[in-house]
C-alpha atoms as a PDB file:
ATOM      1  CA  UNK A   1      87.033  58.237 -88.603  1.00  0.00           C
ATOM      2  CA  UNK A   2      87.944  57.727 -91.994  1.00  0.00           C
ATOM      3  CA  UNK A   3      86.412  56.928 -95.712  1.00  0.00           C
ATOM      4  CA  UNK A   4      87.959  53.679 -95.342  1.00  0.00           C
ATOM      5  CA  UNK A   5      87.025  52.997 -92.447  1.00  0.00           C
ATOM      6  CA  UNK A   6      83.040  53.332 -92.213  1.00  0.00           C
ATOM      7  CA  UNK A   7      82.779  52.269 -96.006  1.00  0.00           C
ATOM      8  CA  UNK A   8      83.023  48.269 -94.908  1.00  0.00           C
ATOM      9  CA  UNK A   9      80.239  49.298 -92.454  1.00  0.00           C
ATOM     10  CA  UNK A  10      78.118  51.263 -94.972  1.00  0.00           C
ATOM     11  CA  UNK A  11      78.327  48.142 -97.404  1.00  0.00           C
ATOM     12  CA  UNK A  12      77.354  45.667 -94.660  1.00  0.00           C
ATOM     13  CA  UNK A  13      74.365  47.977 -93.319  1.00  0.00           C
ATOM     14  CA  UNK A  14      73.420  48.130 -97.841  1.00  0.00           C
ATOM     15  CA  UNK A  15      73.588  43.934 -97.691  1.00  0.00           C
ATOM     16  CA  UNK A  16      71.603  43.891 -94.591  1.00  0.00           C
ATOM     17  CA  UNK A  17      68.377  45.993 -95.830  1.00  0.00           C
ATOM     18  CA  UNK A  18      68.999  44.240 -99.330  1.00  0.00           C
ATOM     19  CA  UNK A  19      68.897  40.983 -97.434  1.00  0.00           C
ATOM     20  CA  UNK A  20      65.823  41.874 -95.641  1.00  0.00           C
ATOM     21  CA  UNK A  21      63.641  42.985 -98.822  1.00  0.00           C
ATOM     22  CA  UNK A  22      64.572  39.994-100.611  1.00  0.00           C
ATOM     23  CA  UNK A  23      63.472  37.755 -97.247  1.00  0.00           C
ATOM     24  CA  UNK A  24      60.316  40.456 -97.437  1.00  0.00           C
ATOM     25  CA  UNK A  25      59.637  39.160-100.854  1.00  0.00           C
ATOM     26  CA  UNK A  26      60.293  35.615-101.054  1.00  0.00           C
ATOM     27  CA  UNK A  27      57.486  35.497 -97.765  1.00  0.00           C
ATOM     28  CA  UNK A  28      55.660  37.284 -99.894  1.00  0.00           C
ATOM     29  CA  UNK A  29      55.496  35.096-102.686  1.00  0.00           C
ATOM     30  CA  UNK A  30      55.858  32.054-100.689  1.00  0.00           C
ATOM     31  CA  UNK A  31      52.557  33.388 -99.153  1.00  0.00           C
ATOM     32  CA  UNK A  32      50.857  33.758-102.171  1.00  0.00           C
ATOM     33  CA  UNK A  33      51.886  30.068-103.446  1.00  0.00           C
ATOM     34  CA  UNK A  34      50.571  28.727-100.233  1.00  0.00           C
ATOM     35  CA  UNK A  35      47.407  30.041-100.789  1.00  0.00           C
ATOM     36  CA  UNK A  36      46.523  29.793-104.439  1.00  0.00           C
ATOM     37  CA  UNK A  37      47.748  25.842-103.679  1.00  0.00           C
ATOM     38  CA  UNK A  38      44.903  25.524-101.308  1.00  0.00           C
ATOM     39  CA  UNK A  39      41.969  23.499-102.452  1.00  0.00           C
ATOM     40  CA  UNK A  40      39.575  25.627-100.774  1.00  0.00           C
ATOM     41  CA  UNK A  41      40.878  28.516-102.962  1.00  0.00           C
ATOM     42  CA  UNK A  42      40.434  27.091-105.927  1.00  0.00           C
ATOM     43  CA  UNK A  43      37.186  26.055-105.093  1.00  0.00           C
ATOM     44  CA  UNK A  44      36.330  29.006-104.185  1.00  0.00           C
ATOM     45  CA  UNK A  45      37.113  30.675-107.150  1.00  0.00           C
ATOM     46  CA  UNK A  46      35.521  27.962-109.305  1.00  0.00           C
ATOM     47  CA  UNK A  47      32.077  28.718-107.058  1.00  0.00           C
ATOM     48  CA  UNK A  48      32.406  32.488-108.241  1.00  0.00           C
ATOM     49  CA  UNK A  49      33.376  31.527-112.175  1.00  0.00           C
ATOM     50  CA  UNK A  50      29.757  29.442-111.391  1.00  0.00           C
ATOM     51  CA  UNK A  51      27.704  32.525-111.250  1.00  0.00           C
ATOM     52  CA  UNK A  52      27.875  33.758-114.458  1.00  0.00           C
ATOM     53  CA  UNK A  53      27.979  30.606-116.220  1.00  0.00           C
ATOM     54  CA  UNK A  54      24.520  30.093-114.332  1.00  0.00           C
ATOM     55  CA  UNK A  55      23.445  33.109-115.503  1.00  0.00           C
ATOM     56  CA  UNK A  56      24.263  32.423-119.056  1.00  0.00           C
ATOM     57  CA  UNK A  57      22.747  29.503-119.004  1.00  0.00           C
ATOM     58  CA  UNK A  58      19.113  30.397-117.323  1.00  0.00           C
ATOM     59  CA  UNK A  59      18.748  33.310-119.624  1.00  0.00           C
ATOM     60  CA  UNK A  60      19.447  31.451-123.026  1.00  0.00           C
ATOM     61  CA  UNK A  61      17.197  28.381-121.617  1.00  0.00           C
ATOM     62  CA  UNK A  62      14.785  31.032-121.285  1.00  0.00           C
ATOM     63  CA  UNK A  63      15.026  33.302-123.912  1.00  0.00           C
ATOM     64  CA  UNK A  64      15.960  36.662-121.445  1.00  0.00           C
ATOM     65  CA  UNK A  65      13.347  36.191-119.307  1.00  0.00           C
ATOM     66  CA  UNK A  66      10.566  38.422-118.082  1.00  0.00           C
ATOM     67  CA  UNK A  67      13.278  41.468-117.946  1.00  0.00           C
ATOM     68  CA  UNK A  68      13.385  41.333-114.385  1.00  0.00           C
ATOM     69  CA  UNK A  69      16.134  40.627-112.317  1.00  0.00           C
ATOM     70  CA  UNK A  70      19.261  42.168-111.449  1.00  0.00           C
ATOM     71  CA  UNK A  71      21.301  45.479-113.423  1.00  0.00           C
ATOM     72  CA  UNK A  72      22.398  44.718-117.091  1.00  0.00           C
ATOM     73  CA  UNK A  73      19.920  41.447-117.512  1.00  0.00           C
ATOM     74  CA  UNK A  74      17.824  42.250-120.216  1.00  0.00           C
ATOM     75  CA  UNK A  75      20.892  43.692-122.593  1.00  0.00           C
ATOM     76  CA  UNK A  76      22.841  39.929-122.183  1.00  0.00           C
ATOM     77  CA  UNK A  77      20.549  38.646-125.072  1.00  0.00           C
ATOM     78  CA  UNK A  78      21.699  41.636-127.482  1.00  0.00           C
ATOM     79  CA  UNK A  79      25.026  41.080-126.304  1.00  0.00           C
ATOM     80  CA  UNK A  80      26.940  38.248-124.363  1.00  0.00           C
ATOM     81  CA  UNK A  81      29.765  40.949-122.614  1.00  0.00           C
ATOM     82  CA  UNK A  82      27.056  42.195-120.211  1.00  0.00           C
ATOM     83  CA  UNK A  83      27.141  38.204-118.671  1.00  0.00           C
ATOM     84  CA  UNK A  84      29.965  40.033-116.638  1.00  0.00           C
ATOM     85  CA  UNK A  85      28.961  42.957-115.350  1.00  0.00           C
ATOM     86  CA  UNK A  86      25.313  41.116-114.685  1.00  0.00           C
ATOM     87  CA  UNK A  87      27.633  38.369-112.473  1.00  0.00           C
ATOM     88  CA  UNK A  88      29.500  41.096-110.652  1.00  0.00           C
ATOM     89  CA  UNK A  89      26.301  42.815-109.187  1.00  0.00           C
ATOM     90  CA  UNK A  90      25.219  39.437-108.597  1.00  0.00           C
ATOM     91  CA  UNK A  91      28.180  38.322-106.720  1.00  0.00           C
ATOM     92  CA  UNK A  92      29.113  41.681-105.005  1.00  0.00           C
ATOM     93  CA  UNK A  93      26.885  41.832-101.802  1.00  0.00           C
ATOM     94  CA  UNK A  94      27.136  38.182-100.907  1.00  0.00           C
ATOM     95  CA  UNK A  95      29.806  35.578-103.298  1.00  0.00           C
ATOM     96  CA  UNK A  96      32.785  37.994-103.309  1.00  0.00           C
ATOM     97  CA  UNK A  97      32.403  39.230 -99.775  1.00  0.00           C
ATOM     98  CA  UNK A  98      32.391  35.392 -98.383  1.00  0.00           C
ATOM     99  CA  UNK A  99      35.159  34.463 -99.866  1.00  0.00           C
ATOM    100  CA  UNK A 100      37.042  37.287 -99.288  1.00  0.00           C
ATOM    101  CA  UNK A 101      36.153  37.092 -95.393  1.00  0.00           C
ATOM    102  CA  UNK A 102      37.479  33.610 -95.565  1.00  0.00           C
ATOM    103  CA  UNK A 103      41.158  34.635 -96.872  1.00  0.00           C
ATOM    104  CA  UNK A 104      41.198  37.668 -94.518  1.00  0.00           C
ATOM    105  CA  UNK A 105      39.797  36.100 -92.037  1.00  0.00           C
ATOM    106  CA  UNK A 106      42.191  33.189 -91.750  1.00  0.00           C
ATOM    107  CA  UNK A 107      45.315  34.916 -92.490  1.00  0.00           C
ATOM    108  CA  UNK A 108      46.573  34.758 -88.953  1.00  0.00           C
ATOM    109  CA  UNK A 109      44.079  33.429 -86.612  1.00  0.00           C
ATOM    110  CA  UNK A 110      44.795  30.564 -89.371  1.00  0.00           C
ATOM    111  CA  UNK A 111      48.644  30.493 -88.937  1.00  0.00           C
ATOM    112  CA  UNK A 112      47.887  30.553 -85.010  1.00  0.00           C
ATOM    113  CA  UNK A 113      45.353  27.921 -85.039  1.00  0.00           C
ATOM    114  CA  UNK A 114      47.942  25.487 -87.114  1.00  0.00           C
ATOM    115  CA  UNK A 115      50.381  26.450 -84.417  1.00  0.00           C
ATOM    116  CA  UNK A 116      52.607  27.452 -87.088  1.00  0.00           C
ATOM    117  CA  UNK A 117      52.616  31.631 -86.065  1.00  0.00           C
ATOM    118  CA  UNK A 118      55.589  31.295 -83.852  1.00  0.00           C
ATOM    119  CA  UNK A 119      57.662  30.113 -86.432  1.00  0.00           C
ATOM    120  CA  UNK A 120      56.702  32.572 -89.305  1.00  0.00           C
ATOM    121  CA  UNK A 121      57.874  35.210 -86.758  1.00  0.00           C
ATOM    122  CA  UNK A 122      61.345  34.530 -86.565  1.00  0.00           C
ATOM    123  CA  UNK A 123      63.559  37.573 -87.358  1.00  0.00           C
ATOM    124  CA  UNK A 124      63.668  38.580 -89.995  1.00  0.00           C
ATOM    125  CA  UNK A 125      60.372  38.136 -90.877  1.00  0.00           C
ATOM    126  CA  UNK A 126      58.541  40.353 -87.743  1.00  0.00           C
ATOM    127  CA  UNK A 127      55.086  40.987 -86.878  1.00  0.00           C
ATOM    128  CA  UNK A 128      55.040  44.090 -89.214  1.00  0.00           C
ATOM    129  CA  UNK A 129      56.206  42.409 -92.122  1.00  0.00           C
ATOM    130  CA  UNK A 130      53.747  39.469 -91.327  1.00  0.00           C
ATOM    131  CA  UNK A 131      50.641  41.659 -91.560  1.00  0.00           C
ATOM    132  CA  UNK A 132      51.508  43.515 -94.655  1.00  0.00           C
ATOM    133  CA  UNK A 133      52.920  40.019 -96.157  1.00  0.00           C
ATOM    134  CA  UNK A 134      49.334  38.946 -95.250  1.00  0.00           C
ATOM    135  CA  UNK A 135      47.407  41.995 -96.033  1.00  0.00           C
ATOM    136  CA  UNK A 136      49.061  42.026 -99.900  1.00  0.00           C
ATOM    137  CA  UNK A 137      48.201  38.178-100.471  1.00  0.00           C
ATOM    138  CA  UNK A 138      44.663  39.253 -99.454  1.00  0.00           C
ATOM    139  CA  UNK A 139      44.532  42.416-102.226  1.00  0.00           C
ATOM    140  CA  UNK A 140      46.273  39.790-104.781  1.00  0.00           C
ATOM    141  CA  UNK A 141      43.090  36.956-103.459  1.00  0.00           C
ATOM    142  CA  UNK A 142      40.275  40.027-104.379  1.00  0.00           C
ATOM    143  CA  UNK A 143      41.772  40.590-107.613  1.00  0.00           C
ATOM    144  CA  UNK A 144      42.111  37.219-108.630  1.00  0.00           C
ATOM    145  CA  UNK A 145      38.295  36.205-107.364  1.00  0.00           C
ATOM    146  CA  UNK A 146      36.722  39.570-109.299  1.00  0.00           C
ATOM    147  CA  UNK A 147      38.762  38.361-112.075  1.00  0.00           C
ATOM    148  CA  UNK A 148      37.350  35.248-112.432  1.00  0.00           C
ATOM    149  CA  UNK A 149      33.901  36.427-112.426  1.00  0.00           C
ATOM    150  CA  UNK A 150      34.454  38.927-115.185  1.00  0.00           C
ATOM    151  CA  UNK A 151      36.767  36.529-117.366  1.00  0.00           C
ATOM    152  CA  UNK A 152      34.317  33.609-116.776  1.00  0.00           C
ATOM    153  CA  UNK A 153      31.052  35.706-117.610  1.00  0.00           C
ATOM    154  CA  UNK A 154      33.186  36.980-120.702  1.00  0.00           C
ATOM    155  CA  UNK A 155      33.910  33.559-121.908  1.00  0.00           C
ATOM    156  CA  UNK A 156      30.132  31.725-121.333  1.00  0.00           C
ATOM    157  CA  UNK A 157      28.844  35.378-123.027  1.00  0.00           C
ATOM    158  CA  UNK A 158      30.914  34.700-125.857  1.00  0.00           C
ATOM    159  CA  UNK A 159      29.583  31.130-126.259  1.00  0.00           C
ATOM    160  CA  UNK A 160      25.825  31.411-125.877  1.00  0.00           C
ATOM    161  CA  UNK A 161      24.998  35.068-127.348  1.00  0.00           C
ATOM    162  CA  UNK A 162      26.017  37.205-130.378  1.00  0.00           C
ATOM    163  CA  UNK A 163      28.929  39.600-129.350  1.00  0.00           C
ATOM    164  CA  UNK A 164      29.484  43.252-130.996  1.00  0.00           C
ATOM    165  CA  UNK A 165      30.151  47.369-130.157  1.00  0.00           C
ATOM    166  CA  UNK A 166      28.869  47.622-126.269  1.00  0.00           C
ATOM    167  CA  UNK A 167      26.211  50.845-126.432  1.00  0.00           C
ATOM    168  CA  UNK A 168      27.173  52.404-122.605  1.00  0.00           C
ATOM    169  CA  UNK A 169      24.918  53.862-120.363  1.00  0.00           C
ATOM    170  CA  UNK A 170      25.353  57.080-121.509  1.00  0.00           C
ATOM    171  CA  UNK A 171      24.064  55.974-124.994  1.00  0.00           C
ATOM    172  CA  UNK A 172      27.284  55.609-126.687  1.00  0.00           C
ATOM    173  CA  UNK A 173      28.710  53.061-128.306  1.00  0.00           C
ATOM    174  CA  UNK A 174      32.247  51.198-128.330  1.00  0.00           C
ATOM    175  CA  UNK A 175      34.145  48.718-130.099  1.00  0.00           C
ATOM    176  CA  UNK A 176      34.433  45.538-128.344  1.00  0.00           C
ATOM    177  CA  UNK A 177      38.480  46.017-127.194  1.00  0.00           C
ATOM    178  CA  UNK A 178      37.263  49.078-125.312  1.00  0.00           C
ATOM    179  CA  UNK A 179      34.655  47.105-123.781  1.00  0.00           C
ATOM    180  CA  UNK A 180      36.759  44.635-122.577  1.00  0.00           C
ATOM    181  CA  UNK A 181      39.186  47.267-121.190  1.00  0.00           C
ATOM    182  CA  UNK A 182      36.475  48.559-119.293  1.00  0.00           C
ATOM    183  CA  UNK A 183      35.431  44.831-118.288  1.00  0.00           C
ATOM    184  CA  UNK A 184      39.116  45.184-116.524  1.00  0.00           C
ATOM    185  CA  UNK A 185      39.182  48.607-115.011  1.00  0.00           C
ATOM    186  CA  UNK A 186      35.618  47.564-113.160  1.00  0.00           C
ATOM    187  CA  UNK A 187      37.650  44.619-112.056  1.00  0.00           C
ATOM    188  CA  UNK A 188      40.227  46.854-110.571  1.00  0.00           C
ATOM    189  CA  UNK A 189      37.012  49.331-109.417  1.00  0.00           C
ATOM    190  CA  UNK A 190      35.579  45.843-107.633  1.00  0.00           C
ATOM    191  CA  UNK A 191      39.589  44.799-106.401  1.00  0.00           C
ATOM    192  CA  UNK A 192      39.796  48.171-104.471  1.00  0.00           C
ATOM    193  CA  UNK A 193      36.184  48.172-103.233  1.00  0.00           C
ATOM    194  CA  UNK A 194      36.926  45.116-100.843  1.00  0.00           C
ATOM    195  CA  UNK A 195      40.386  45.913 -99.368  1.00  0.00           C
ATOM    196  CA  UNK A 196      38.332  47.640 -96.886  1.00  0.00           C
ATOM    197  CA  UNK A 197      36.715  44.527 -96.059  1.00  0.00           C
ATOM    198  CA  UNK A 198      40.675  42.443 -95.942  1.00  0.00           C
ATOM    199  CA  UNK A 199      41.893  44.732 -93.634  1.00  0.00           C
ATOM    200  CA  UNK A 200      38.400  44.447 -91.397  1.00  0.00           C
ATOM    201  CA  UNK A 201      39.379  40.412 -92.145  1.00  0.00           C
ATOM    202  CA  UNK A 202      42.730  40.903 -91.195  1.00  0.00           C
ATOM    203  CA  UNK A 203      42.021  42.970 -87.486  1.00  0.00           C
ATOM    204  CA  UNK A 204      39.655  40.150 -86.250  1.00  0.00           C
ATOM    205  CA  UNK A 205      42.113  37.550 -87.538  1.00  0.00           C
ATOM    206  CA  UNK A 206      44.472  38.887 -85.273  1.00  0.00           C
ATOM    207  CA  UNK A 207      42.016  39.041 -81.950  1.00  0.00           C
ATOM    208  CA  UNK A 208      41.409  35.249 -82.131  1.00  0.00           C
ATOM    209  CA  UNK A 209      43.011  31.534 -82.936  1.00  0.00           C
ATOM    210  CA  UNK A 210      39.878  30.493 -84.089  1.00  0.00           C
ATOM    211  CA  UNK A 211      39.764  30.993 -88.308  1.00  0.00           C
ATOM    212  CA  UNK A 212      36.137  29.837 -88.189  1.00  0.00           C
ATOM    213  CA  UNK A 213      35.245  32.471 -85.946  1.00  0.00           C
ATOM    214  CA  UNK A 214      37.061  35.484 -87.457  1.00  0.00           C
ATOM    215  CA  UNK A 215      36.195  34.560 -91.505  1.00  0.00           C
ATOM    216  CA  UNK A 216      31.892  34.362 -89.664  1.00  0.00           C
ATOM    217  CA  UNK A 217      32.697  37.579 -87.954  1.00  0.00           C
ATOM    218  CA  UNK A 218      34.201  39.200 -91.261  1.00  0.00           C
ATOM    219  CA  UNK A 219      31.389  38.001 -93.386  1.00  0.00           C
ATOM    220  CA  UNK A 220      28.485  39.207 -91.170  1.00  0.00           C
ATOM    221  CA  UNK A 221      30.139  42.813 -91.166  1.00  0.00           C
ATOM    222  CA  UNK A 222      29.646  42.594 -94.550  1.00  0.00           C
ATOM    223  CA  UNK A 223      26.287  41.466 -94.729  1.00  0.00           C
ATOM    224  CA  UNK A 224      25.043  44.241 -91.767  1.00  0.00           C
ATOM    225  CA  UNK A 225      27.085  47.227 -93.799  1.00  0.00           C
ATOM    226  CA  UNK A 226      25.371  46.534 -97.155  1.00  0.00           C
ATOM    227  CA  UNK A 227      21.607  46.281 -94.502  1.00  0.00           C
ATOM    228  CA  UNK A 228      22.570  49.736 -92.832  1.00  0.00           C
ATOM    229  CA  UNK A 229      23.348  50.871 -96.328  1.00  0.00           C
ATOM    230  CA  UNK A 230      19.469  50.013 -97.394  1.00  0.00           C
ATOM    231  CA  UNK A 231      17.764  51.788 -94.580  1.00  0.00           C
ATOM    232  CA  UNK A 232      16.793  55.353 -94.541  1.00  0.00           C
ATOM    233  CA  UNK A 233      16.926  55.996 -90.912  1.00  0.00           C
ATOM    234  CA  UNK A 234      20.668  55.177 -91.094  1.00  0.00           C
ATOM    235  CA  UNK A 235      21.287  57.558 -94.127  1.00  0.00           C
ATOM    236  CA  UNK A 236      23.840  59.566 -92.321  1.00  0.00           C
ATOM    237  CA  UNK A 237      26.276  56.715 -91.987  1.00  0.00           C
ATOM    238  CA  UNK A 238      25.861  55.597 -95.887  1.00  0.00           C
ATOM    239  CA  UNK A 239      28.726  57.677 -96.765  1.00  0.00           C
ATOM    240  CA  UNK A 240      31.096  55.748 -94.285  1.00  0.00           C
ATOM    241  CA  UNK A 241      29.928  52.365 -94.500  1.00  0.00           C
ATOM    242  CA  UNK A 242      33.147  50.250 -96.754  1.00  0.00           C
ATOM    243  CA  UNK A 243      30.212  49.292 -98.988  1.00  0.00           C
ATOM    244  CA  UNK A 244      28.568  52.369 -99.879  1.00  0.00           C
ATOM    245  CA  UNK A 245      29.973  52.692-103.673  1.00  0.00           C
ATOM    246  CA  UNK A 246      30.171  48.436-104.151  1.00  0.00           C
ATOM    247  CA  UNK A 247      27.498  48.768-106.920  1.00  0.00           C
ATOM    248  CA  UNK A 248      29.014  52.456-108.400  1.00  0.00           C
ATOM    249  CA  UNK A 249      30.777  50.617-110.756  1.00  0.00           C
ATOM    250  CA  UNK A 250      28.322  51.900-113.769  1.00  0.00           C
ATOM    251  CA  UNK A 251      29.801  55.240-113.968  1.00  0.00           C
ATOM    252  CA  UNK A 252      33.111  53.069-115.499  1.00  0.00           C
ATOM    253  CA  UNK A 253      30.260  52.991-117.966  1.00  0.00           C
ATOM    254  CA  UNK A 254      29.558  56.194-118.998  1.00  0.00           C
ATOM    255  CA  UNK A 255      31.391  58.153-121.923  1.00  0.00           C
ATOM    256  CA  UNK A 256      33.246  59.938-120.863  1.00  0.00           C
ATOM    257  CA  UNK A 257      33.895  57.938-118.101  1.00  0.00           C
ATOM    258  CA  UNK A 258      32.660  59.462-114.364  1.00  0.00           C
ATOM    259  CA  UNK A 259      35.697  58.994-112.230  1.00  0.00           C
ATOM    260  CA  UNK A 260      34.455  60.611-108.846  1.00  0.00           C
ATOM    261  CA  UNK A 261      33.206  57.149-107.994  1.00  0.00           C
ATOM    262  CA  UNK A 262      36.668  55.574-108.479  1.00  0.00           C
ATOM    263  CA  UNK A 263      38.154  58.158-106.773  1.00  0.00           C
ATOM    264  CA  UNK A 264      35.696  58.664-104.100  1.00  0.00           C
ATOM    265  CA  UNK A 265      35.339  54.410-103.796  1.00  0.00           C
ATOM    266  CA  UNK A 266      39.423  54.250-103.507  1.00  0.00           C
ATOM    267  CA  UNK A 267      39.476  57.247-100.568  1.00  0.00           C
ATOM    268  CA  UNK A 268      37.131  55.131 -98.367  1.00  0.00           C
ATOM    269  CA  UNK A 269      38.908  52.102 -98.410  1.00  0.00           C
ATOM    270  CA  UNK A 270      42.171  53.762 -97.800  1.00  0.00           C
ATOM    271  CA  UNK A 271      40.578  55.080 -94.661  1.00  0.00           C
ATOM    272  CA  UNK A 272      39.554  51.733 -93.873  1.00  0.00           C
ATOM    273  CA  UNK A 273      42.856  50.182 -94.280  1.00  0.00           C
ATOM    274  CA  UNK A 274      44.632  52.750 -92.503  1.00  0.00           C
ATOM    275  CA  UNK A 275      42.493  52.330 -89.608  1.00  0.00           C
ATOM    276  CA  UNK A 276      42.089  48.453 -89.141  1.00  0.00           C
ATOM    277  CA  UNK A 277      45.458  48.097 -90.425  1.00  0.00           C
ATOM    278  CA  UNK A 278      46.371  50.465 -87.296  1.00  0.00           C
ATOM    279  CA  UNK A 279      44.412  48.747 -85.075  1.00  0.00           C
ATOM    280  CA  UNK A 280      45.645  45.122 -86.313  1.00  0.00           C
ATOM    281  CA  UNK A 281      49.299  46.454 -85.469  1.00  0.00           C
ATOM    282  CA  UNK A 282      48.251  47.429 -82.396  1.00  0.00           C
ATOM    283  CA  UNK A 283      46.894  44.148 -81.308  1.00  0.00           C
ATOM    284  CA  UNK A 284      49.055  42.198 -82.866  1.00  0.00           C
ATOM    285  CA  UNK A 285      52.257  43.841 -81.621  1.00  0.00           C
ATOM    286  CA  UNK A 286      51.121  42.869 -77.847  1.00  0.00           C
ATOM    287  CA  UNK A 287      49.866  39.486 -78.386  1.00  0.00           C
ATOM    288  CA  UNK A 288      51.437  36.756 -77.177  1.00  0.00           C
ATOM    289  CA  UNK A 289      52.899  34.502 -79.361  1.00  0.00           C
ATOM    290  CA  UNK A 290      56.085  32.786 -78.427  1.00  0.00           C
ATOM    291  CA  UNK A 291      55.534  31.740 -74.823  1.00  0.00           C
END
């Protein structure tokens, strides 16, 4: 066979794949439009930007308070950038895990519920495509809700206290860009901590057509890892639980910063993914769909 010959073939076979990526990423964003149009998403995320203006508020009503409370409360008063990081330990064991079983949970058993599944799996989409498609818009939901609690507790801070160099755990101090760029890399430290938790969403989305019932099922995994993860008699499972380094977030605080949690945070929830994100393919490849 000649050049000539399998060259028309080699070009078709190029238009094909390029064909299929951009189908691949117009779903994609397509997906993501659907979702941030959603009224419940918004409101969701304007429930999480709600924590730390609450918090903002009660402690210059009061003054700071007694000093109790939760990690980073009695420093807001000496500076308003710790609103933030006091609204993320707030909102990591219960806010940002319900909201994020409610996207992962709904992103198919919603589609199949709606009766709309059969039709998003017309070639070229595919079943394969659908699950990452739905997986990514999940990641892109945690970032945007951990966002919003560190932009909105940046903002109220700004407002209500004096705002200067951040002194760090470690006793150092930095300038108040730096501090903000570490604001953001604990956002992205938060972002990867619950794509364990999506891909957990997105496995019992696919084992039911009842949203309700898989963003319930998501949530309460979430609620009886972070209860394991507080008893001593289940210490040996700590280390594998997707929430053991939620709250590990302080060693982004640290100079020079202590990147074993990052790293050791990020390892876990790859494991996660790549199991439930085997396990979702494996259920969803034999369900039945289009009779």
């Amino acid at each position: 066979m000649s050049l000539s010959e399998t060259t028309p073939r080699a070009q078709g076979d190029l238009e094909q794949r390029r064909a299929r990526r951009s189908v691949g990423f117009g779903f994609f964003l397509s997906e993501l439009g659907l979702l941030f149009r959603r009224r419940r998403t918004w409101a969701m995320l304007g429930a999480l930007a709600a924590v730390p203006i609450l918090i903002a508020v009660a402690i210059r009503l009061t003054d700071g308070g007694d000093g109790r409370g939760p990690a980073f409360l009695d420093r807001i008063t000496q500076n308003g950038l710790f609103v933030a990081m006091t609204a993320l330990v707030v909102s990591i064991p219960l806010f940002l895990p319900l909201t994020v079983g409610v996207v992962a949970g709904d992103s198919i058993a919603g589609e199949a519920s709606a009766s709309t599944l059969r039709y998003l799996l017309v070639a070229p989409v595919g079943r394969i495509r659908l699950l990452l498609v739905k997986f990514a818009a999940a990641a892109v939901f945690c970032l945007a809700a951990t966002v919003t609690v560190s932009l909105a507790g940046i903002l109220i801070g700004v407002a209500l206290f004096p705002v200067g160099p951040v002194t760090l755990l470690s006793g150092d101090t930095v300038s108040v860009a730096e501090s903000l760029g570490r604001s953001l890399l604990i956002a992205v430290y938060v972002t990867v901590g619950l794509l364990g938790l999506s891909a957990i969403g997105l496995f019992i989305s696919t084992l039911t057509d009842a949203p309700v019932g898989a963003m319930a099922a998501t949530v309460v995994l979430s609620i009886v890892a972070q209860v394991l993860g507080q008893l001593s008699q289940t210490e040996w499972l700590h280390p594998w639980l997707f929430s053991y380094h939620w709250l590990d977030f302080a060693d982004l605080l640290r100079q020079p910063i202590e990147w074993s949690s990052f790293g050791e945070n990020a390892l876990l929830q790859l494991a996660y993914v790549a199991v439930f994100g085997a396990l979702a393919y494996a259920r969803f490849s034999t369900k039945d769909i289009l009779s």
